[in-house]
N, C-alpha and C. Protein backbone atom coordinates (compact mmCIF):
# COMPACT_ATOMS: atom_id res chain seq x y z
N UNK A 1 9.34 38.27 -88.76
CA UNK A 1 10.47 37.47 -89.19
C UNK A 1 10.02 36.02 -89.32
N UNK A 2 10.82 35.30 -90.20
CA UNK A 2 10.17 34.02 -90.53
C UNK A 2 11.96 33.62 -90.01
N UNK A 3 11.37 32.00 -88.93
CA UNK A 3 12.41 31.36 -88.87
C UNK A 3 12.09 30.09 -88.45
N UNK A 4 13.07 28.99 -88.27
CA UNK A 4 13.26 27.51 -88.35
C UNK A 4 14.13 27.74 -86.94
N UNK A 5 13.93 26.44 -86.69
CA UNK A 5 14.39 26.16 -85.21
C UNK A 5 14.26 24.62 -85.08
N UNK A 6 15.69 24.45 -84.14
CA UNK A 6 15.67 22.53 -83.30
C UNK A 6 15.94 23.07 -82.04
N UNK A 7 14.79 22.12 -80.99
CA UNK A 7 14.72 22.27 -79.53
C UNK A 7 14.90 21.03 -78.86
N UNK A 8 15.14 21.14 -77.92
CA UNK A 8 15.61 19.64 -77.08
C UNK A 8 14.93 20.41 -75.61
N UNK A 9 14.22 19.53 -74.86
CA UNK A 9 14.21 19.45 -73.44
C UNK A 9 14.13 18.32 -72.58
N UNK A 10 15.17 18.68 -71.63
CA UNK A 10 16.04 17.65 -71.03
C UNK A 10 15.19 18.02 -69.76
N UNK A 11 14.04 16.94 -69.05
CA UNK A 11 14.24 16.88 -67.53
C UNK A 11 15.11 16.62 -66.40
N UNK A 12 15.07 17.71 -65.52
CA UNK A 12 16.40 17.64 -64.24
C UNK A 12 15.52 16.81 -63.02
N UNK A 13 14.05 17.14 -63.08
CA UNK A 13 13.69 16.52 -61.94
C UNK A 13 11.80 15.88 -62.67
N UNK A 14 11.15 15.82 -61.56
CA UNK A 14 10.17 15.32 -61.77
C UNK A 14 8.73 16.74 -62.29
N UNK A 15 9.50 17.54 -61.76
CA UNK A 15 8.68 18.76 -61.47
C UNK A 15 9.57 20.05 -62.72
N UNK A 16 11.24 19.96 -62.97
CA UNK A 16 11.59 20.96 -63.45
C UNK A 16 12.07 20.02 -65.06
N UNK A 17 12.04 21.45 -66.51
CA UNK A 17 12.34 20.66 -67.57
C UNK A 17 13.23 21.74 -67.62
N UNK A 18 14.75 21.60 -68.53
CA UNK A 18 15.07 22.81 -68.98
C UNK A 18 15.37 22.53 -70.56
N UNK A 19 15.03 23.68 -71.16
CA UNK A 19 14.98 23.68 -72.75
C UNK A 19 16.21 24.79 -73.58
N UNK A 20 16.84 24.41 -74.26
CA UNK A 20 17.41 24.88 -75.65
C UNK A 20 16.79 24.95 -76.93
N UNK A 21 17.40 26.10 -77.31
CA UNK A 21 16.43 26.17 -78.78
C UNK A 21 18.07 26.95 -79.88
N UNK A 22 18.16 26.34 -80.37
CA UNK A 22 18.80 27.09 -81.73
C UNK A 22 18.48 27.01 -82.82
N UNK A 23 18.52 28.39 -83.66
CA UNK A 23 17.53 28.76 -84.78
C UNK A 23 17.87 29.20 -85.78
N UNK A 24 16.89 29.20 -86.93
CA UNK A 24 18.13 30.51 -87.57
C UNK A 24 16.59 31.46 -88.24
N UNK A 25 17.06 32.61 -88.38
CA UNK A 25 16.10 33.51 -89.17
C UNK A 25 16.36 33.75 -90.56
N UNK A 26 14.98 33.12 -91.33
CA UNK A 26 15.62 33.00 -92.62
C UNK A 26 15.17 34.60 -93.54
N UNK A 27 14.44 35.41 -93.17
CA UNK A 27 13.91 36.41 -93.66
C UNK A 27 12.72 36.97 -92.67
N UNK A 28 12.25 38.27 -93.28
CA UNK A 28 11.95 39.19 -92.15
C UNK A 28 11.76 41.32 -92.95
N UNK A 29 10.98 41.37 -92.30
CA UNK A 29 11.16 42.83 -92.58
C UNK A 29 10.38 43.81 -91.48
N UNK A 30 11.41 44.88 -91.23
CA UNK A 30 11.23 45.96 -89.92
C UNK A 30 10.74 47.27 -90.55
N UNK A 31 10.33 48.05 -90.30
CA UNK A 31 9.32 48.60 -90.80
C UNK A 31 9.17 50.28 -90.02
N UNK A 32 10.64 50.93 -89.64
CA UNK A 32 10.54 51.78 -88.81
C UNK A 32 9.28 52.91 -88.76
N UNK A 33 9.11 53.92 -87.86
CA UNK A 33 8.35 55.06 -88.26
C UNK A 33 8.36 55.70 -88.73
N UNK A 34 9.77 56.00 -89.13
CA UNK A 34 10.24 57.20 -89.34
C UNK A 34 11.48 56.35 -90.47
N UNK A 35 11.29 56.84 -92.15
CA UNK A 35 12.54 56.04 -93.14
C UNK A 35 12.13 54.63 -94.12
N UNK A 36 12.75 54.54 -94.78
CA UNK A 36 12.30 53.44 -95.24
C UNK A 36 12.56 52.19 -94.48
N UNK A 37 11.51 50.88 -95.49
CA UNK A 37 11.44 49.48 -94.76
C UNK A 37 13.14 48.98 -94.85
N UNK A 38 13.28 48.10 -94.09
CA UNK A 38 14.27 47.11 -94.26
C UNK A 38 13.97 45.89 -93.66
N UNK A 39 14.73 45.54 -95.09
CA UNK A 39 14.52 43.76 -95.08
C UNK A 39 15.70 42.86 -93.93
N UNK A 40 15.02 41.74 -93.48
CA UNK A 40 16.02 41.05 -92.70
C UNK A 40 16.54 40.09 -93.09
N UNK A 41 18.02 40.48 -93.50
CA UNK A 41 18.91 38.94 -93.82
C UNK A 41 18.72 38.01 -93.02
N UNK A 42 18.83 36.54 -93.45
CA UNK A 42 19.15 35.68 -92.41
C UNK A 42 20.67 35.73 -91.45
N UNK A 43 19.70 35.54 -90.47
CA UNK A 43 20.34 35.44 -89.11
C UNK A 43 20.87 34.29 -88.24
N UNK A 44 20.37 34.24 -86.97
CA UNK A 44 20.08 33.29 -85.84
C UNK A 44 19.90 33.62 -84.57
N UNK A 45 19.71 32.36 -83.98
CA UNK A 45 19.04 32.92 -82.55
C UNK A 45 19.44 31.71 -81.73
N UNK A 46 19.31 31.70 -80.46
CA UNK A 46 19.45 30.82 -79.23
C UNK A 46 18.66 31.33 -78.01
N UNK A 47 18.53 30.60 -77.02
CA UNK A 47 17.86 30.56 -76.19
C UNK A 47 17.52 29.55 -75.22
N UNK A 48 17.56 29.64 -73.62
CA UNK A 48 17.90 28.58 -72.70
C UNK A 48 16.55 29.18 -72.01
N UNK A 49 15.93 27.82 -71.62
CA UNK A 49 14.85 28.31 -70.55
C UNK A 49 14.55 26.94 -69.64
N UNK A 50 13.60 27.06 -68.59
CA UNK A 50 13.38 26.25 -67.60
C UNK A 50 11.61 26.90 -67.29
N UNK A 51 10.91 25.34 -67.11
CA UNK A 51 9.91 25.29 -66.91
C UNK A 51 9.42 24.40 -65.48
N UNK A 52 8.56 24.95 -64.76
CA UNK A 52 8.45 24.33 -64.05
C UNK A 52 7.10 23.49 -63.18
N UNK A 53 6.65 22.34 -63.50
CA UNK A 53 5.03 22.06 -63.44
C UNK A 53 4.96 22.02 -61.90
N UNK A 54 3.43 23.12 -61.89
CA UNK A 54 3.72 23.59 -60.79
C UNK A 54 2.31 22.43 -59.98
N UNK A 55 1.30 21.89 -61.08
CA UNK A 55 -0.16 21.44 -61.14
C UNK A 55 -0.14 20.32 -61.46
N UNK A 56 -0.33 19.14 -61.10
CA UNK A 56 -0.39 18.68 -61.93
C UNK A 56 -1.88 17.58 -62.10
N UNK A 57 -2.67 18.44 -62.90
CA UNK A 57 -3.70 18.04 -63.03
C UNK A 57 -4.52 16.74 -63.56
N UNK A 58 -5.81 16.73 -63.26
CA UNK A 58 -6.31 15.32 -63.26
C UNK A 58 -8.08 15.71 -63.69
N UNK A 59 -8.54 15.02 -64.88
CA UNK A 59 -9.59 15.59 -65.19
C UNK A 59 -10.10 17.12 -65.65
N UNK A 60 -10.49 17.96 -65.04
CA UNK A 60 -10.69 19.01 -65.83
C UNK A 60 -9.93 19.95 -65.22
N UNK A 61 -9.06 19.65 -63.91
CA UNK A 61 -7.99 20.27 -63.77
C UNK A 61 -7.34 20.37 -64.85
N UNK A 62 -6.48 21.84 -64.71
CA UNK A 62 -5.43 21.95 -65.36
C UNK A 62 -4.21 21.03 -64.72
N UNK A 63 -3.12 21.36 -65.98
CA UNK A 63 -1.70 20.60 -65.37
C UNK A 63 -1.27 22.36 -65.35
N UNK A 64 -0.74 22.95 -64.47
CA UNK A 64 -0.34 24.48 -64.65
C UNK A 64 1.57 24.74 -64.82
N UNK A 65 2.06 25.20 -65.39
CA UNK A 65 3.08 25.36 -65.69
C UNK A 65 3.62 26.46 -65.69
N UNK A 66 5.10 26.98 -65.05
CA UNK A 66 5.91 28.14 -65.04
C UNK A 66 6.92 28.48 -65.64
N UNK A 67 7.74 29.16 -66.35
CA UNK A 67 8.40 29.10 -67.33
C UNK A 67 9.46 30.24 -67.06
N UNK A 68 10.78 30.15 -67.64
CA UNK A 68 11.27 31.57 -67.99
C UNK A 68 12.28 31.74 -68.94
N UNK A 69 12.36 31.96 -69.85
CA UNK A 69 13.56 31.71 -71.25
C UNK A 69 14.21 33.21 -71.44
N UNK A 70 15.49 32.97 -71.69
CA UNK A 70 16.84 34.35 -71.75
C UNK A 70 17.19 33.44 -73.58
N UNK A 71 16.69 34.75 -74.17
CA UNK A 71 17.38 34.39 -75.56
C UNK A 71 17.83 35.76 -76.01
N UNK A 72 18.62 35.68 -77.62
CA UNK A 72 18.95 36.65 -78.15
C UNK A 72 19.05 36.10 -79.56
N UNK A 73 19.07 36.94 -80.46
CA UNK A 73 18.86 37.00 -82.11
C UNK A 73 19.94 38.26 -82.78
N UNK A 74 20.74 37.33 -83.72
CA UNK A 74 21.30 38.70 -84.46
C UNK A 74 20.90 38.53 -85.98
N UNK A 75 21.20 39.23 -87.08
CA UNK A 75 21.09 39.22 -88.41
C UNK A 75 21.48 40.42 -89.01
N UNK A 76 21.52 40.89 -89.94
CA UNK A 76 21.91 41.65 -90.55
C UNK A 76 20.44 42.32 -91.62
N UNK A 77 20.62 43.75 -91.88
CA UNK A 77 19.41 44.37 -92.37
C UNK A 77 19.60 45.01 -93.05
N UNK A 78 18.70 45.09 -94.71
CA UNK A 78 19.14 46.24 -95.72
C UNK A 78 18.16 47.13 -95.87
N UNK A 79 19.07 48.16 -96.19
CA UNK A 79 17.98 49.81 -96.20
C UNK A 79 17.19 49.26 -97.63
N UNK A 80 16.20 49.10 -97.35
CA UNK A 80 15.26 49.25 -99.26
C UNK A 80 15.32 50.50 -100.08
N UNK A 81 16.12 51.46 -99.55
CA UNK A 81 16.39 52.36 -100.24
C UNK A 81 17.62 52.32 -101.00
N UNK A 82 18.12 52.30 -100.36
CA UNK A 82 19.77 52.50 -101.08
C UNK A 82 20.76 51.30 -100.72
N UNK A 83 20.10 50.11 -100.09
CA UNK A 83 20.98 49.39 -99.69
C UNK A 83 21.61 48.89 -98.97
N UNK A 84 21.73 49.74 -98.06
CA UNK A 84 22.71 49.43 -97.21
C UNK A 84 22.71 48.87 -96.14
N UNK A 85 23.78 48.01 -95.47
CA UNK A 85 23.17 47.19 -94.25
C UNK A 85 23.71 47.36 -93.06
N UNK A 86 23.15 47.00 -92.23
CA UNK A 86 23.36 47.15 -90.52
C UNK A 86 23.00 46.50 -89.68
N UNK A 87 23.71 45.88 -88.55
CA UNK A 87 23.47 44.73 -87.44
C UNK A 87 22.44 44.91 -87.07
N UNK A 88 21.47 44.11 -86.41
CA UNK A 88 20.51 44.26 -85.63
C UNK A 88 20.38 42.83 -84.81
N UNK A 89 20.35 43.15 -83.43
CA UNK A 89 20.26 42.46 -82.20
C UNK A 89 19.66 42.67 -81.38
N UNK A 90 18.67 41.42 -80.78
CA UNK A 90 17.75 41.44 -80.34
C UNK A 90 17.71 40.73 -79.04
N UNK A 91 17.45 40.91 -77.79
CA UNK A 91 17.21 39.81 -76.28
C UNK A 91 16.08 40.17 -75.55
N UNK A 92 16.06 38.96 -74.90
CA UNK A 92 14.61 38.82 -74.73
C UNK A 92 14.57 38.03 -73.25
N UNK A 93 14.00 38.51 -72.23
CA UNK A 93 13.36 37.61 -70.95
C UNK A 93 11.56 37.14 -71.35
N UNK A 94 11.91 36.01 -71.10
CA UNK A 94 10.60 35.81 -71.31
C UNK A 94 9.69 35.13 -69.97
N UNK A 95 9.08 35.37 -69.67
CA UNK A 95 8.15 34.74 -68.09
C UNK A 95 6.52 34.32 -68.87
N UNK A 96 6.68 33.14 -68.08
CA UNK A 96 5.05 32.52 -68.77
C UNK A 96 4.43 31.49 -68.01
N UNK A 97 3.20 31.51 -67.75
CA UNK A 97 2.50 30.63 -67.33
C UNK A 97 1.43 29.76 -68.14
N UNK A 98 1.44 29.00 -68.17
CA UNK A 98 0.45 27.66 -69.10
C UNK A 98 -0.47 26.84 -68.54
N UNK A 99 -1.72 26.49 -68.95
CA UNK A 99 -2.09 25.66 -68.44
C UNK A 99 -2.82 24.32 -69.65
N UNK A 100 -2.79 23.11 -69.54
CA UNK A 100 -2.92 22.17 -70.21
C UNK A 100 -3.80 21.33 -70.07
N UNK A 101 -4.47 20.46 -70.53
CA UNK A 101 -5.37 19.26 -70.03
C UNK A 101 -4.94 18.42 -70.91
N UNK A 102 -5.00 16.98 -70.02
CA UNK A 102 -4.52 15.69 -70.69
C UNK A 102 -5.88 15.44 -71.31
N UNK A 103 -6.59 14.71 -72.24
CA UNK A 103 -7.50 14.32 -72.68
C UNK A 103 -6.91 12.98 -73.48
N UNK A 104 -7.21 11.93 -72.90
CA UNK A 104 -6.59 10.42 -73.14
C UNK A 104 -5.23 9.94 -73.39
N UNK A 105 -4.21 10.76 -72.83
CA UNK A 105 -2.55 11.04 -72.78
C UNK A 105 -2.46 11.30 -74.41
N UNK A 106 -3.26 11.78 -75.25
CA UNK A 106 -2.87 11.61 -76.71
C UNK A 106 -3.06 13.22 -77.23
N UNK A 107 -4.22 13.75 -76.38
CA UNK A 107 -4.46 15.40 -76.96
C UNK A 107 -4.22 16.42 -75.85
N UNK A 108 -3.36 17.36 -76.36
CA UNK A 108 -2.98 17.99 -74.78
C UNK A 108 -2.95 19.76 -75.21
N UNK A 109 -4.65 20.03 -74.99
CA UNK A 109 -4.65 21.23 -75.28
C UNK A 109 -4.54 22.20 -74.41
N UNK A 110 -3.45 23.84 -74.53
CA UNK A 110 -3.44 24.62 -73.92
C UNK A 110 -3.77 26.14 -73.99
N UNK A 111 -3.38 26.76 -73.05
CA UNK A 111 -3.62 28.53 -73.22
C UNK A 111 -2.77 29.39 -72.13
N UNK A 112 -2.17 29.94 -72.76
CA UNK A 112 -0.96 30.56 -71.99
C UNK A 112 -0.58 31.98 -72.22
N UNK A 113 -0.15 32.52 -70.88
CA UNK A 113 -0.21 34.27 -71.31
C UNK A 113 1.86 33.90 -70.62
N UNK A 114 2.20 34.81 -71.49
CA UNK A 114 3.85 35.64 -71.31
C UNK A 114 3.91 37.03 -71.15
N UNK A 115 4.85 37.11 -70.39
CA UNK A 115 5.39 38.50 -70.82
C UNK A 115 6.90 38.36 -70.90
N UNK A 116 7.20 39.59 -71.20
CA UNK A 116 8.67 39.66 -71.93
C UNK A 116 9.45 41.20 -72.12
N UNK A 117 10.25 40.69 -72.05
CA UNK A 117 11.28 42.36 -72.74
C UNK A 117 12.42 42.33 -72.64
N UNK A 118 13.35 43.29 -73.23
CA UNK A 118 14.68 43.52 -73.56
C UNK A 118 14.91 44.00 -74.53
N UNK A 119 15.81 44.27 -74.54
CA UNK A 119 16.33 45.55 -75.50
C UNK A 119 16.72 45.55 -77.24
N UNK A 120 16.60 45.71 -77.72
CA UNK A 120 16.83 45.64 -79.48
C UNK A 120 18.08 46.64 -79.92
N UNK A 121 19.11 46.34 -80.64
CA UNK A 121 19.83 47.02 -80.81
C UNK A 121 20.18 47.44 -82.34
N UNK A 122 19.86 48.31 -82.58
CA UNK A 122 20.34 48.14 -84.27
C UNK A 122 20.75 49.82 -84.65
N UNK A 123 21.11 50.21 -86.20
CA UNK A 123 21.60 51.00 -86.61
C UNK A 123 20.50 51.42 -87.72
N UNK A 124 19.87 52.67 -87.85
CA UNK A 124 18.79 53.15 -88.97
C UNK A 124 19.58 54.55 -89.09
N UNK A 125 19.71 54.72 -90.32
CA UNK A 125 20.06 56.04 -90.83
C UNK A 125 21.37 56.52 -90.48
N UNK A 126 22.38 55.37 -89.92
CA UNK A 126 23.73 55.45 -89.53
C UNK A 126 23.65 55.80 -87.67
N UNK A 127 22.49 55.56 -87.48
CA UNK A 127 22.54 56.53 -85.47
C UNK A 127 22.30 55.02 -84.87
N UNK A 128 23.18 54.77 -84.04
CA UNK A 128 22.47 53.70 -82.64
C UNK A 128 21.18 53.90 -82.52
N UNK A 129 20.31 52.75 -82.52
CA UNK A 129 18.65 52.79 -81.88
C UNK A 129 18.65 51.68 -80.89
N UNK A 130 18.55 52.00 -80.00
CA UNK A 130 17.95 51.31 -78.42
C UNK A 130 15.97 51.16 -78.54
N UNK A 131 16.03 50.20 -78.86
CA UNK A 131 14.18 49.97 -78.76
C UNK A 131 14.23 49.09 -78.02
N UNK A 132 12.62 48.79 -78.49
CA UNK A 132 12.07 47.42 -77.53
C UNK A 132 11.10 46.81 -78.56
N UNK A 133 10.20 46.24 -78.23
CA UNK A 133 9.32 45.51 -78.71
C UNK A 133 8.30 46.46 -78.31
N UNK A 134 7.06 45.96 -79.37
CA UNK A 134 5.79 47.42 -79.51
C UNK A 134 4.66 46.27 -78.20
N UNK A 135 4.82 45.37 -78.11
CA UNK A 135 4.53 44.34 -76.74
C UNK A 135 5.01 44.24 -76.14
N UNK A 136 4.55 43.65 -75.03
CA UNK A 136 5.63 43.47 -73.84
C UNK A 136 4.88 41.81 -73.11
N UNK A 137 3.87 41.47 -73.90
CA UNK A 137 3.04 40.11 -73.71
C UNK A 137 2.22 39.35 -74.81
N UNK A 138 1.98 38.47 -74.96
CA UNK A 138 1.07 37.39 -75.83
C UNK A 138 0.14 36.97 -74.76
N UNK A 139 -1.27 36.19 -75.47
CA UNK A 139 -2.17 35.30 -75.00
C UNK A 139 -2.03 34.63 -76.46
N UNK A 140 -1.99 33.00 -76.14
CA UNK A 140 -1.87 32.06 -76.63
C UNK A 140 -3.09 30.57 -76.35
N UNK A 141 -3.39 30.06 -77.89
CA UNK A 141 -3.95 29.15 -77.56
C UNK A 141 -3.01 28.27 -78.28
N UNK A 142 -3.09 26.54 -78.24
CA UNK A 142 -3.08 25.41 -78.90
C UNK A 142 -2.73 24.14 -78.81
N UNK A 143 -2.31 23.54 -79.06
CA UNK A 143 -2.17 21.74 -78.23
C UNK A 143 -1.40 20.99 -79.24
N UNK A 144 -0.96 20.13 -78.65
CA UNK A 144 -0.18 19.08 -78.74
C UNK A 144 -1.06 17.66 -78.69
N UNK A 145 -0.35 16.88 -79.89
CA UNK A 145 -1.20 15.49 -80.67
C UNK A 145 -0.07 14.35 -80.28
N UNK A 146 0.01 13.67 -79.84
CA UNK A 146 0.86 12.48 -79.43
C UNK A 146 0.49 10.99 -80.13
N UNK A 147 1.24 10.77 -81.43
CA UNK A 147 1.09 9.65 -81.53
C UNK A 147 2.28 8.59 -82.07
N UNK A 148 2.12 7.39 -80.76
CA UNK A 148 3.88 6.63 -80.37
C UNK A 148 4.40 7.44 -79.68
N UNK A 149 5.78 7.49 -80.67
CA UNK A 149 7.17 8.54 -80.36
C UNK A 149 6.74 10.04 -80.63
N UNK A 150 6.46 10.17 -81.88
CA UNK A 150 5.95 11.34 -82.24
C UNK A 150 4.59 12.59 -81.67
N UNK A 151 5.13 13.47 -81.50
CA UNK A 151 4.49 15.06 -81.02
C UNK A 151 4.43 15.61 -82.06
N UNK A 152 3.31 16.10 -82.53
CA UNK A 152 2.89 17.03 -83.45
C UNK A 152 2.68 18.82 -82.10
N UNK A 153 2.26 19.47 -82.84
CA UNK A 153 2.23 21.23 -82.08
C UNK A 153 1.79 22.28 -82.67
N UNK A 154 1.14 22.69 -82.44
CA UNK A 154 0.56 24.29 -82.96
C UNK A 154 -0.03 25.03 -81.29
N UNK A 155 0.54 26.38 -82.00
CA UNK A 155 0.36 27.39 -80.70
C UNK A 155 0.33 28.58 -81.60
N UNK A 156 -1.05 29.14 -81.54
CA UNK A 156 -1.05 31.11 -81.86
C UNK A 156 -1.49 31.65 -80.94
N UNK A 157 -0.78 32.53 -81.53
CA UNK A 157 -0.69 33.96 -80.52
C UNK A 157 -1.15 34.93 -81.25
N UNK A 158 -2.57 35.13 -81.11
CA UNK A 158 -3.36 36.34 -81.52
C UNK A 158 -3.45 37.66 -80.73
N UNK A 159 -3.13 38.04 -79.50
CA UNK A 159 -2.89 38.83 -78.52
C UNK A 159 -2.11 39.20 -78.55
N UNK A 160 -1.62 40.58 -78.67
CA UNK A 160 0.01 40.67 -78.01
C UNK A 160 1.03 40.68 -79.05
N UNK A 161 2.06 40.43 -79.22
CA UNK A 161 3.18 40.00 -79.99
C UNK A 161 2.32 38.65 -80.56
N UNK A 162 2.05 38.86 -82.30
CA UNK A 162 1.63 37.40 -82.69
C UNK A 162 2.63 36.82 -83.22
N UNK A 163 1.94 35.54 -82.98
CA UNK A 163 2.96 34.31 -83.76
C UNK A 163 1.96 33.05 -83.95
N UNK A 164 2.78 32.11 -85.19
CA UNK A 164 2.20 31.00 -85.33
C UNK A 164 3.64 30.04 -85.28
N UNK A 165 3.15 29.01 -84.43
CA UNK A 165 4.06 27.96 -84.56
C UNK A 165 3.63 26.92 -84.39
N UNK A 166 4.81 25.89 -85.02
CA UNK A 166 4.06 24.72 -85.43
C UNK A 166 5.17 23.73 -85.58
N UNK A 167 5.39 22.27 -85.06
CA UNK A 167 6.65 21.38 -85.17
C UNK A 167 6.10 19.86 -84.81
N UNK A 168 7.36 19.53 -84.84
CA UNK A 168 6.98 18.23 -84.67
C UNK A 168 8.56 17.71 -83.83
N UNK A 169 8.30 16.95 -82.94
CA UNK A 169 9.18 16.09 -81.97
C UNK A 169 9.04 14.76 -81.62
N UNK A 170 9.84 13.87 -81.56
CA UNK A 170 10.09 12.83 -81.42
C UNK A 170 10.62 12.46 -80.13
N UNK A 171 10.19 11.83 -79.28
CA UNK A 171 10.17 11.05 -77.58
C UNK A 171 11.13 9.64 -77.45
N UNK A 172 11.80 9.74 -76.74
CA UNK A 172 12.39 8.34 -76.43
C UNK A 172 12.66 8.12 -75.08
């Protein structure tokens, strides 16, 4: 699935951050075993999580970090056969650990493993399907560029459930 997203994280303490994310899914396609493909309407998604630096490193220490995000995703899906469409909903626990190095407060590269799961809900061939995800974890590399206000970001995930992501944030 291809989607867009705005995140905000708000620190509560010195040690804990907690984060929001709302999204939307602009396209996508599922690919059962069994029937034809279907395509994914756009959707959306949300998601609340809390991180917590557990390290905080100095030199070739890591800074180490703990994490745990509760989201969910709905959209709508058409049979490539004949058409027709059906809800599909998706939630997700996610647990993760990170670790980072400052390299002149400006480059802050990392590598981080998750795991995750919850349940998928959707309709194929008119029957309820209860799945999951064909993962249940990622390994992740990539870092963060700081310059001023501005955060640049890239993080893939070649392991596991892949992904590429990539944004940009602004500090005040």
């Amino acid at each position: 699935m291809n989607t867009v997203a705005v995140s905000g994280g708000f620190p509560l303490s010195e040690r804990w951050t907690m984060y929001a994310v709302l999204g939307m899914i602009v396209n996508g396609e599922l690919n059962p075993e069994m029937g034809p493909d279907y395509d994914v309407k756009p959707g959306g998604f949300v998601s609340v999580g809390f991180e917590y630096n557990a390290v905080t490193g100095l030199g070739y220490k890591p800074n180490v970090d703990f994490s745990v995000l509760v989201g969910g995703a709905m959209a709508k899906t058409e049979n490539s056969d004949d058409k027709s469409k059906t809800d599909y909903m998706s939630t997700d626990v996610r647990l993760g650990i990170r670790g980072s190095w400052n390299i002149n407060n400006r480059l802050f590269p990392f590598a981080a493993v998750r795991a995750f799961g919850g349940p998928i809900l959707w309709k194929v061939h008119g029957e309820d399907v209860t799945g999951t995800d064909i993962y249940h974890y990622h390994l992740s590399v990539g870092t963060a560029v700081i310059a001023g206000p501005i955060v640049a970001y890239l993080e893939w995930a070649a392991v596991g459930e892949q992904s590429l992501k990539a944004g940009l944030s602004f500090g005040w």
